[in-house]
N, C-alpha and C. Protein backbone atom coordinates (compact mmCIF):
# COMPACT_ATOMS: atom_id res chain seq x y z
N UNK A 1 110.15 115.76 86.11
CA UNK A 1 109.20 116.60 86.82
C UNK A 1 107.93 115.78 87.07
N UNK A 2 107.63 115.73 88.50
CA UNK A 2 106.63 114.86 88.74
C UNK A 2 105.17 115.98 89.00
N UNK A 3 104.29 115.11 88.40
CA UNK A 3 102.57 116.42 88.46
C UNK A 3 101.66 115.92 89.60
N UNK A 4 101.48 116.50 90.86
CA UNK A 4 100.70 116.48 91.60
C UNK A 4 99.25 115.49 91.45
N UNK A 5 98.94 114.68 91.90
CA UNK A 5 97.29 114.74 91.87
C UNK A 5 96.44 114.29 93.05
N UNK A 6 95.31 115.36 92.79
CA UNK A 6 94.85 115.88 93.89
C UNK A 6 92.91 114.96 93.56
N UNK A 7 92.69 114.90 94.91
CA UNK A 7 90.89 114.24 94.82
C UNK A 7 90.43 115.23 94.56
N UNK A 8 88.94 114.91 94.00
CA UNK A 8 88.00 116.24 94.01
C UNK A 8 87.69 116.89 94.64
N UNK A 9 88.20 116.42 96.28
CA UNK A 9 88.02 117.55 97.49
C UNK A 9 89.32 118.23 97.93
N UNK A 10 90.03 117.75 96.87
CA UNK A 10 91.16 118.94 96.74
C UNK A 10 92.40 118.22 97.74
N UNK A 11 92.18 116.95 98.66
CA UNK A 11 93.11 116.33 99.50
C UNK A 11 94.28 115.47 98.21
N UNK A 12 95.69 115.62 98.49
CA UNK A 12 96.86 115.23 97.95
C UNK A 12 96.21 113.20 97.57
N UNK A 13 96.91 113.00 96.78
CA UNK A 13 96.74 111.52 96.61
C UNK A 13 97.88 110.36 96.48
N UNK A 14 98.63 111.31 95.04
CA UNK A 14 100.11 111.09 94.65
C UNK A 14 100.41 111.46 93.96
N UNK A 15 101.91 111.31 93.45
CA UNK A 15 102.76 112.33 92.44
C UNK A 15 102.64 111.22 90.93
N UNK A 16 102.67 111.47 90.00
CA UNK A 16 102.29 110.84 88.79
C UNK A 16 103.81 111.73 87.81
N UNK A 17 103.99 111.36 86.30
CA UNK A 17 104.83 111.81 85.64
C UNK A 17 104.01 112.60 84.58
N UNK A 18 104.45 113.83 83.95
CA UNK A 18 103.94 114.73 83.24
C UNK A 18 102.82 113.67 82.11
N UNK A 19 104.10 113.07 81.40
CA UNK A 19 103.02 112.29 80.36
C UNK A 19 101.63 111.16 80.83
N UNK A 20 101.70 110.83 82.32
CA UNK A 20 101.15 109.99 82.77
C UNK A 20 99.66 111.20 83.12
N UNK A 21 99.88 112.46 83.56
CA UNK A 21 98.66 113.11 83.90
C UNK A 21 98.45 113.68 82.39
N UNK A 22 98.76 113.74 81.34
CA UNK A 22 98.61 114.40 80.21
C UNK A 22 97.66 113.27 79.47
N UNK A 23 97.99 111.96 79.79
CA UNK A 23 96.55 111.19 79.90
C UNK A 23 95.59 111.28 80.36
N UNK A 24 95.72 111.43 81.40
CA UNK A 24 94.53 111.43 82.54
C UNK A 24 93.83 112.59 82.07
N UNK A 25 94.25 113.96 81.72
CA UNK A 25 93.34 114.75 80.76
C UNK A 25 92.67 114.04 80.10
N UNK A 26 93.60 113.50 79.20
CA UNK A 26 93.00 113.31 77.51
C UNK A 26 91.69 112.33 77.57
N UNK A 27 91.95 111.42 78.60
CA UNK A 27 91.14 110.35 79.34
C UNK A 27 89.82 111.50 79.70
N UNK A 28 90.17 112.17 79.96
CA UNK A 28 89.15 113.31 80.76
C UNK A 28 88.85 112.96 82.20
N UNK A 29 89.61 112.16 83.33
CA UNK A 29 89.64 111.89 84.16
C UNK A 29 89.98 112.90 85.40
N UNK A 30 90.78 113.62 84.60
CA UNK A 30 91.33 114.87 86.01
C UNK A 30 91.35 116.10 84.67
N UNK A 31 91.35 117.06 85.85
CA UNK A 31 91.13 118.67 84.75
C UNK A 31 92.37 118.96 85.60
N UNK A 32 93.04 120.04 85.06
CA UNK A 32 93.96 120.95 85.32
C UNK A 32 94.02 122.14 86.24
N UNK A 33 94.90 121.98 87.26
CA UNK A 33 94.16 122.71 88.60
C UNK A 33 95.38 123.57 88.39
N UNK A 34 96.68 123.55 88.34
CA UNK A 34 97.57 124.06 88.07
C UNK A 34 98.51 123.91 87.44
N UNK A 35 98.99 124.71 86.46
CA UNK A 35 99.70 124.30 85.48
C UNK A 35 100.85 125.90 84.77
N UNK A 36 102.08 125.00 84.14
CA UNK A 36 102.82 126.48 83.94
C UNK A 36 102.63 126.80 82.35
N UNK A 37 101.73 128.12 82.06
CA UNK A 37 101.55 128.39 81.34
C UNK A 37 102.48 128.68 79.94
N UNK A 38 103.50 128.61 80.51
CA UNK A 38 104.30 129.26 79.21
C UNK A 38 104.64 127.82 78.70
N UNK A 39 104.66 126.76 78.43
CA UNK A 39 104.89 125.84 78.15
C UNK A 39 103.75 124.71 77.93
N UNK A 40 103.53 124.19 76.31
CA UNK A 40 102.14 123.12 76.52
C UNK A 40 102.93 122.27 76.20
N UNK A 41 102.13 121.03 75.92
CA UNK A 41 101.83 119.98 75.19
C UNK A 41 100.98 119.41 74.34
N UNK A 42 100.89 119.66 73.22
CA UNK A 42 99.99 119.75 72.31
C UNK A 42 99.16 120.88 72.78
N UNK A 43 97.14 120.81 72.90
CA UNK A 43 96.56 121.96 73.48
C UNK A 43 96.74 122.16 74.96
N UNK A 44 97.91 121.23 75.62
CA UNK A 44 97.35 121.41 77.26
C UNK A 44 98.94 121.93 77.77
N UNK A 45 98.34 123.21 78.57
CA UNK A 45 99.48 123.52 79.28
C UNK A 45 100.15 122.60 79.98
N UNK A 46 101.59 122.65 80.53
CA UNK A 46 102.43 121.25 81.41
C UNK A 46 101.48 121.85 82.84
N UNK A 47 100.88 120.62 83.62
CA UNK A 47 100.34 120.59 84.63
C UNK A 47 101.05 120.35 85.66
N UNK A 48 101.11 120.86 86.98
CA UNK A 48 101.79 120.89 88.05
C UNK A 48 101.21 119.82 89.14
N UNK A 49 99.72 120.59 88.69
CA UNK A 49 98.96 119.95 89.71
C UNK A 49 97.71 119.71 88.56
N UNK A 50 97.39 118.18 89.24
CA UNK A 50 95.89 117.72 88.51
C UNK A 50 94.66 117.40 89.46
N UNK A 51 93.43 117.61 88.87
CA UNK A 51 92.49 117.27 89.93
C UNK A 51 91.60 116.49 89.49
N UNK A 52 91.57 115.13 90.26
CA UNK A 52 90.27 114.09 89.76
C UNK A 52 89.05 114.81 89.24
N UNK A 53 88.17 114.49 88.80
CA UNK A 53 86.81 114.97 88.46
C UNK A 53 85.77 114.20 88.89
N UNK A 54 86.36 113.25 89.50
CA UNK A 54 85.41 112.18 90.44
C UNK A 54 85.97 112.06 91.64
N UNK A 55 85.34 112.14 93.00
CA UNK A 55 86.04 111.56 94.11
C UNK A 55 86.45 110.11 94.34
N UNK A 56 87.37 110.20 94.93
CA UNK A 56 87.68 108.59 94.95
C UNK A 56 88.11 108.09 96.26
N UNK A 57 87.62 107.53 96.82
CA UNK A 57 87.44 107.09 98.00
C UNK A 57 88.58 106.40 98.61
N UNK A 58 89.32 107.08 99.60
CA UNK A 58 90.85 107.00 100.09
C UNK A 58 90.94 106.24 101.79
N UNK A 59 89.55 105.11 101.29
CA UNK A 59 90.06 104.54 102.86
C UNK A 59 91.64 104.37 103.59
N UNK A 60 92.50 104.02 102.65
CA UNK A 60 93.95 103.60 102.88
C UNK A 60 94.93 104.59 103.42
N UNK A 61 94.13 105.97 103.17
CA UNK A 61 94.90 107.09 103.68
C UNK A 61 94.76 107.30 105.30
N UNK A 62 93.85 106.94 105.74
CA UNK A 62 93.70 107.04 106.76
C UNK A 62 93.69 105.60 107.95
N UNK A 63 94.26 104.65 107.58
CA UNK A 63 94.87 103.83 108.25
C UNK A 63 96.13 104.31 109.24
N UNK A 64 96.35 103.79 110.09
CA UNK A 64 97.19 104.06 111.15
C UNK A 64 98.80 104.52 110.51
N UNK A 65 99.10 103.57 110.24
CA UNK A 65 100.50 103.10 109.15
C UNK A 65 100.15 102.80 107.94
N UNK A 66 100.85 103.17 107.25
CA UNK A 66 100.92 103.19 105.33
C UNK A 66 101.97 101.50 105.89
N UNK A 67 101.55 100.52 104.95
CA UNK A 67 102.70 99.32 104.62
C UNK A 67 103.88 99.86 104.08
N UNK A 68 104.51 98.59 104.41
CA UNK A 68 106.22 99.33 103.82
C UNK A 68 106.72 98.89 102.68
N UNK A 69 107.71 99.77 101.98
CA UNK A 69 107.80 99.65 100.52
C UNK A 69 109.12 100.17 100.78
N UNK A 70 109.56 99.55 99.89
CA UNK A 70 111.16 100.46 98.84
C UNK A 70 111.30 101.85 98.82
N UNK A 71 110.14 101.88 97.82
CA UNK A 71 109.86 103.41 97.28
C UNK A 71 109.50 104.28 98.67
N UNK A 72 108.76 103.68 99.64
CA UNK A 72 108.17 104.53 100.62
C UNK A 72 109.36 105.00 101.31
N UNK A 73 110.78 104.01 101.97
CA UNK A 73 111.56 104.39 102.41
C UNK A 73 112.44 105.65 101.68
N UNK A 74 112.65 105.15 100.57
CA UNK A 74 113.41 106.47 99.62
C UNK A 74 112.85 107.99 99.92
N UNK A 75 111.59 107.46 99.91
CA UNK A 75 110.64 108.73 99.72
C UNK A 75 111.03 109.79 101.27
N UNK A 76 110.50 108.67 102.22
CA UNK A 76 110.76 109.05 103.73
C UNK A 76 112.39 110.00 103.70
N UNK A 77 112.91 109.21 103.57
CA UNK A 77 114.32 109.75 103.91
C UNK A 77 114.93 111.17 102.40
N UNK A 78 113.91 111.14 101.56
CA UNK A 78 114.11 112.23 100.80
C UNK A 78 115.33 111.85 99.96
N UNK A 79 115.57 110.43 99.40
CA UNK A 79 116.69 109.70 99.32
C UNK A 79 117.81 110.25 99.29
N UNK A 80 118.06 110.78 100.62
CA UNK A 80 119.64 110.77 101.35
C UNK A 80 119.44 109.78 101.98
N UNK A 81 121.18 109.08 101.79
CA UNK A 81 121.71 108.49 102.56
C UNK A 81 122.09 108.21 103.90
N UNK A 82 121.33 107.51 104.87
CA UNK A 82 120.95 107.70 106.00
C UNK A 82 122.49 108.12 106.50
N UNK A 83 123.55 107.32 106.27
CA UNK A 83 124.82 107.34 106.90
C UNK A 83 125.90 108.51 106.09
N UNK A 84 125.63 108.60 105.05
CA UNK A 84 127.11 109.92 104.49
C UNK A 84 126.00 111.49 103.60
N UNK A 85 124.79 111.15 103.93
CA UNK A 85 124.45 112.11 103.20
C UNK A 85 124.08 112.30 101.84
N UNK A 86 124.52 111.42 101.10
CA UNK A 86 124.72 111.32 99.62
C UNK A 86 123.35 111.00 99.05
N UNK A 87 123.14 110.65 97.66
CA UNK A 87 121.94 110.09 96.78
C UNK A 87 121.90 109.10 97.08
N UNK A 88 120.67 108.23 97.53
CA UNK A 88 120.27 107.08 97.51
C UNK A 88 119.81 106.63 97.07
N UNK A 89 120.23 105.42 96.75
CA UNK A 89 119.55 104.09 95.43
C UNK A 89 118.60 102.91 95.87
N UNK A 90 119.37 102.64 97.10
CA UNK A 90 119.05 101.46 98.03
C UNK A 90 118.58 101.70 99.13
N UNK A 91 117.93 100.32 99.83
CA UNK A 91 117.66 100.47 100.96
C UNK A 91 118.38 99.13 101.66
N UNK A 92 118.77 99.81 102.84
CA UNK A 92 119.69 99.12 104.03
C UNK A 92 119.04 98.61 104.88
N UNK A 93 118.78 97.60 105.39
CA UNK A 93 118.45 96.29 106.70
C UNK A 93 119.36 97.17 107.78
N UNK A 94 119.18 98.16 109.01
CA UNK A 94 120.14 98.05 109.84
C UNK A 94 120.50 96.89 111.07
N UNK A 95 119.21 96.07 111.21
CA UNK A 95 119.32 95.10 111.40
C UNK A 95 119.57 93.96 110.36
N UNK A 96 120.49 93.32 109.65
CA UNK A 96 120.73 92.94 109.01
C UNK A 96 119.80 91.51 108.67
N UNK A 97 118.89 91.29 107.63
CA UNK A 97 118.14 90.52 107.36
C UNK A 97 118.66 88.90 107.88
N UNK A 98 119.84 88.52 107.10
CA UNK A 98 120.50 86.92 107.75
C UNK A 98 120.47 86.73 109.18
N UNK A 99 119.90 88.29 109.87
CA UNK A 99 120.25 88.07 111.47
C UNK A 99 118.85 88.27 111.85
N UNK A 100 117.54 88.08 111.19
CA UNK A 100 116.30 88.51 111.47
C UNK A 100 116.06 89.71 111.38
N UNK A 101 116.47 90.22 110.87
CA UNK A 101 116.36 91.82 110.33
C UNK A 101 114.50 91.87 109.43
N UNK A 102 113.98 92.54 109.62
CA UNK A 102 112.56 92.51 108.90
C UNK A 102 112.18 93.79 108.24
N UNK A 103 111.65 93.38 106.61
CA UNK A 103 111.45 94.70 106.41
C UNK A 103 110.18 95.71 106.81
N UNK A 104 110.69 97.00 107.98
CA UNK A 104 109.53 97.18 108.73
C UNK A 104 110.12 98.49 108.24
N UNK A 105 109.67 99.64 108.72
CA UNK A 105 109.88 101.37 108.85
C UNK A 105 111.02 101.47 110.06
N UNK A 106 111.16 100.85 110.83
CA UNK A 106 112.27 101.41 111.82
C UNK A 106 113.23 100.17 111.69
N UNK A 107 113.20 99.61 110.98
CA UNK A 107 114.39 98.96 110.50
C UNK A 107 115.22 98.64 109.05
N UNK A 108 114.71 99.84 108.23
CA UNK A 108 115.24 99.94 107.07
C UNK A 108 115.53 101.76 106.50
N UNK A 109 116.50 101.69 106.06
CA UNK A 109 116.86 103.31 106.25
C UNK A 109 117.46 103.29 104.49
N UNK A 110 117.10 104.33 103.97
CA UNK A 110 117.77 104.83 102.48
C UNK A 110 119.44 104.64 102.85
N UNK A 111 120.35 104.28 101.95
CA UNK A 111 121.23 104.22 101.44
C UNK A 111 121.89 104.47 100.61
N UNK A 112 122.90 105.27 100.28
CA UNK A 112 123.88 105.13 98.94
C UNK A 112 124.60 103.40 98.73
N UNK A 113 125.29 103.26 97.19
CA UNK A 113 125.53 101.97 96.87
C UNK A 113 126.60 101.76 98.07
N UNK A 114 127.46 102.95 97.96
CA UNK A 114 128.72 102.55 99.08
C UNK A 114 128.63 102.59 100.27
N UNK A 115 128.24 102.61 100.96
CA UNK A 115 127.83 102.80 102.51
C UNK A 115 127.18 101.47 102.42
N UNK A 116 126.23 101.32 101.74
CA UNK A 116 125.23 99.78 101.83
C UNK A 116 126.38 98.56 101.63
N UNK A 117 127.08 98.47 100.52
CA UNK A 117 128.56 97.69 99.99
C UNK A 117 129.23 97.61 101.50
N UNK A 118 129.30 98.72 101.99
CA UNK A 118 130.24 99.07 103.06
C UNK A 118 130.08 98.19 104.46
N UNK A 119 128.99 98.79 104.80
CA UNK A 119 128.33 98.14 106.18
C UNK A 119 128.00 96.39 105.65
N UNK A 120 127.69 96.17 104.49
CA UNK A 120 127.65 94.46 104.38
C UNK A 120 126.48 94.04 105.63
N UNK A 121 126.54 92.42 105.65
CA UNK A 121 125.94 92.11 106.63
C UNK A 121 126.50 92.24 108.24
N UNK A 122 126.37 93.40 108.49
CA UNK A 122 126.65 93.97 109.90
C UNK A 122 126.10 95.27 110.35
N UNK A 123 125.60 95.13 111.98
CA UNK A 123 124.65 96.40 112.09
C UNK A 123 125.80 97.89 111.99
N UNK A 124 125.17 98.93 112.04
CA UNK A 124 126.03 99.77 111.86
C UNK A 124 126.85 100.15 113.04
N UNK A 125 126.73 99.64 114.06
CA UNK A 125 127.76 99.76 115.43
C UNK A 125 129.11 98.80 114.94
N UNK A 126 128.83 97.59 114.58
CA UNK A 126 129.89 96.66 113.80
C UNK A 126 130.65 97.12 113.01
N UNK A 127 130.32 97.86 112.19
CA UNK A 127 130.61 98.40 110.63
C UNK A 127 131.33 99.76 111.17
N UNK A 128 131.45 100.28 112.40
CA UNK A 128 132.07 101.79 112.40
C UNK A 128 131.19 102.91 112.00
N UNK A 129 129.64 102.80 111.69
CA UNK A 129 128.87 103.52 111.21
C UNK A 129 127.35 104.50 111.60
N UNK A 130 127.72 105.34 111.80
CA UNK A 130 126.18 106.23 112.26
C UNK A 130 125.25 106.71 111.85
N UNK A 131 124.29 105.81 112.24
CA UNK A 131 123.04 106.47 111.52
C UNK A 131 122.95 108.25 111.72
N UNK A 132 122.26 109.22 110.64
CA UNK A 132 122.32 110.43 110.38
C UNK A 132 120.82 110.86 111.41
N UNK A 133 120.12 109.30 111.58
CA UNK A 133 118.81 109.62 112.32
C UNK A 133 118.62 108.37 112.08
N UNK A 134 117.63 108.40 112.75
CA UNK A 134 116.44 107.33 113.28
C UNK A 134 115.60 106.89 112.17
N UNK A 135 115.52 105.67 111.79
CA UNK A 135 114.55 105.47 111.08
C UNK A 135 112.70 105.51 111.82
N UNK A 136 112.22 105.75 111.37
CA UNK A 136 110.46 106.54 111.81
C UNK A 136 109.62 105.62 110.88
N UNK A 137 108.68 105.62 111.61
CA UNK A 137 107.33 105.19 110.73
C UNK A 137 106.63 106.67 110.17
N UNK A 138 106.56 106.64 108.61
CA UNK A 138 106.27 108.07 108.40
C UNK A 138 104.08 107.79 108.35
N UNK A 139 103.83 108.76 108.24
CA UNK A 139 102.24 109.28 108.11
C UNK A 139 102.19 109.14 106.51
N UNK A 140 100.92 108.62 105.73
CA UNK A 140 100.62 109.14 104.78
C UNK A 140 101.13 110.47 103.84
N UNK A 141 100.71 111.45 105.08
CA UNK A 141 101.03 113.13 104.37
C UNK A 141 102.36 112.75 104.34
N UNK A 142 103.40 112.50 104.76
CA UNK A 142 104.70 112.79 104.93
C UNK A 142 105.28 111.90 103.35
N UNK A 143 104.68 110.76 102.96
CA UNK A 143 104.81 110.11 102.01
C UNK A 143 104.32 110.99 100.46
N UNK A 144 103.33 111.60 100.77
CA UNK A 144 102.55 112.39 99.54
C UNK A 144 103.20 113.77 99.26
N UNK A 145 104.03 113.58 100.24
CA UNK A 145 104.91 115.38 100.04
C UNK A 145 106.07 115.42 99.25
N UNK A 146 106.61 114.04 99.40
CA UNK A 146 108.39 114.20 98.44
C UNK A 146 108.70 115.21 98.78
């Protein structure tokens, strides 16, 4: 279960892990904006959502394009498997890297192990294979939502 955290003006930032914001309390860094009561941890209810207690200044959010990452693609694609649907582990080159393939947002799509195994170094027209969609350059928000 991942815990929300939110700036002091209340705008999304990123998702953190229960024990990771149960610091950030203890730290006294973020207070508890929402949380499920029937359940603590030591004195602090499990938090859903946390809120800085300082603003913190998010030039990077508002850049055109977020850079590209691993994690960002997983995230994007909600890790399904661009091609069968399934859980995804990996991420796939559909332009295949040995062929100048680059890792950009519209040329790398979530994957399961077998489909990725599958297609090998070949685009997915080669391989017998259809993309489920388009790989996209996602927005910030679209990254901060999981």
């Amino acid at each position: 279960m991942d815990v929300l955290v939110i700036n002091a003006d209340l705008g999304p930032l990123h998702r953190v892990s229960v024990r990771h914001a149960v610091r950030m309390l203890v730290r006294q860094v973020a207070e508890i904006h929402e949380a499920r009561p029937d359940r603590v941890i030591g004195v602090y209810p499990i938090p859903t959502v946390v809120r800085l207690v300082r603003y913190v200044v998010t030039k990077w959010r508002y850049s055109a394009v977020p850079g590209w990452s691993r994690q960002g693609v997983l995230v994007r694609d909600g890790r399904g498997c661009g091609y069968c649907g399934g859980h995804a582990t990996t991420v796939d080159h559909v332009l295949p890297r040995s062929r100048g393939g680059r890792n950009t947002w519209t040329n790398t799509i979530a994957a399961c192990e077998g489909c990725n195994q599958r297609k090998g170094d070949r685009t997915p027209a080669e391989a017998g294979m259809k993309l489920r969609f388009e790989p996209t350059t996602p927005s910030w928000v679209t990254l901060t939502r999981r």
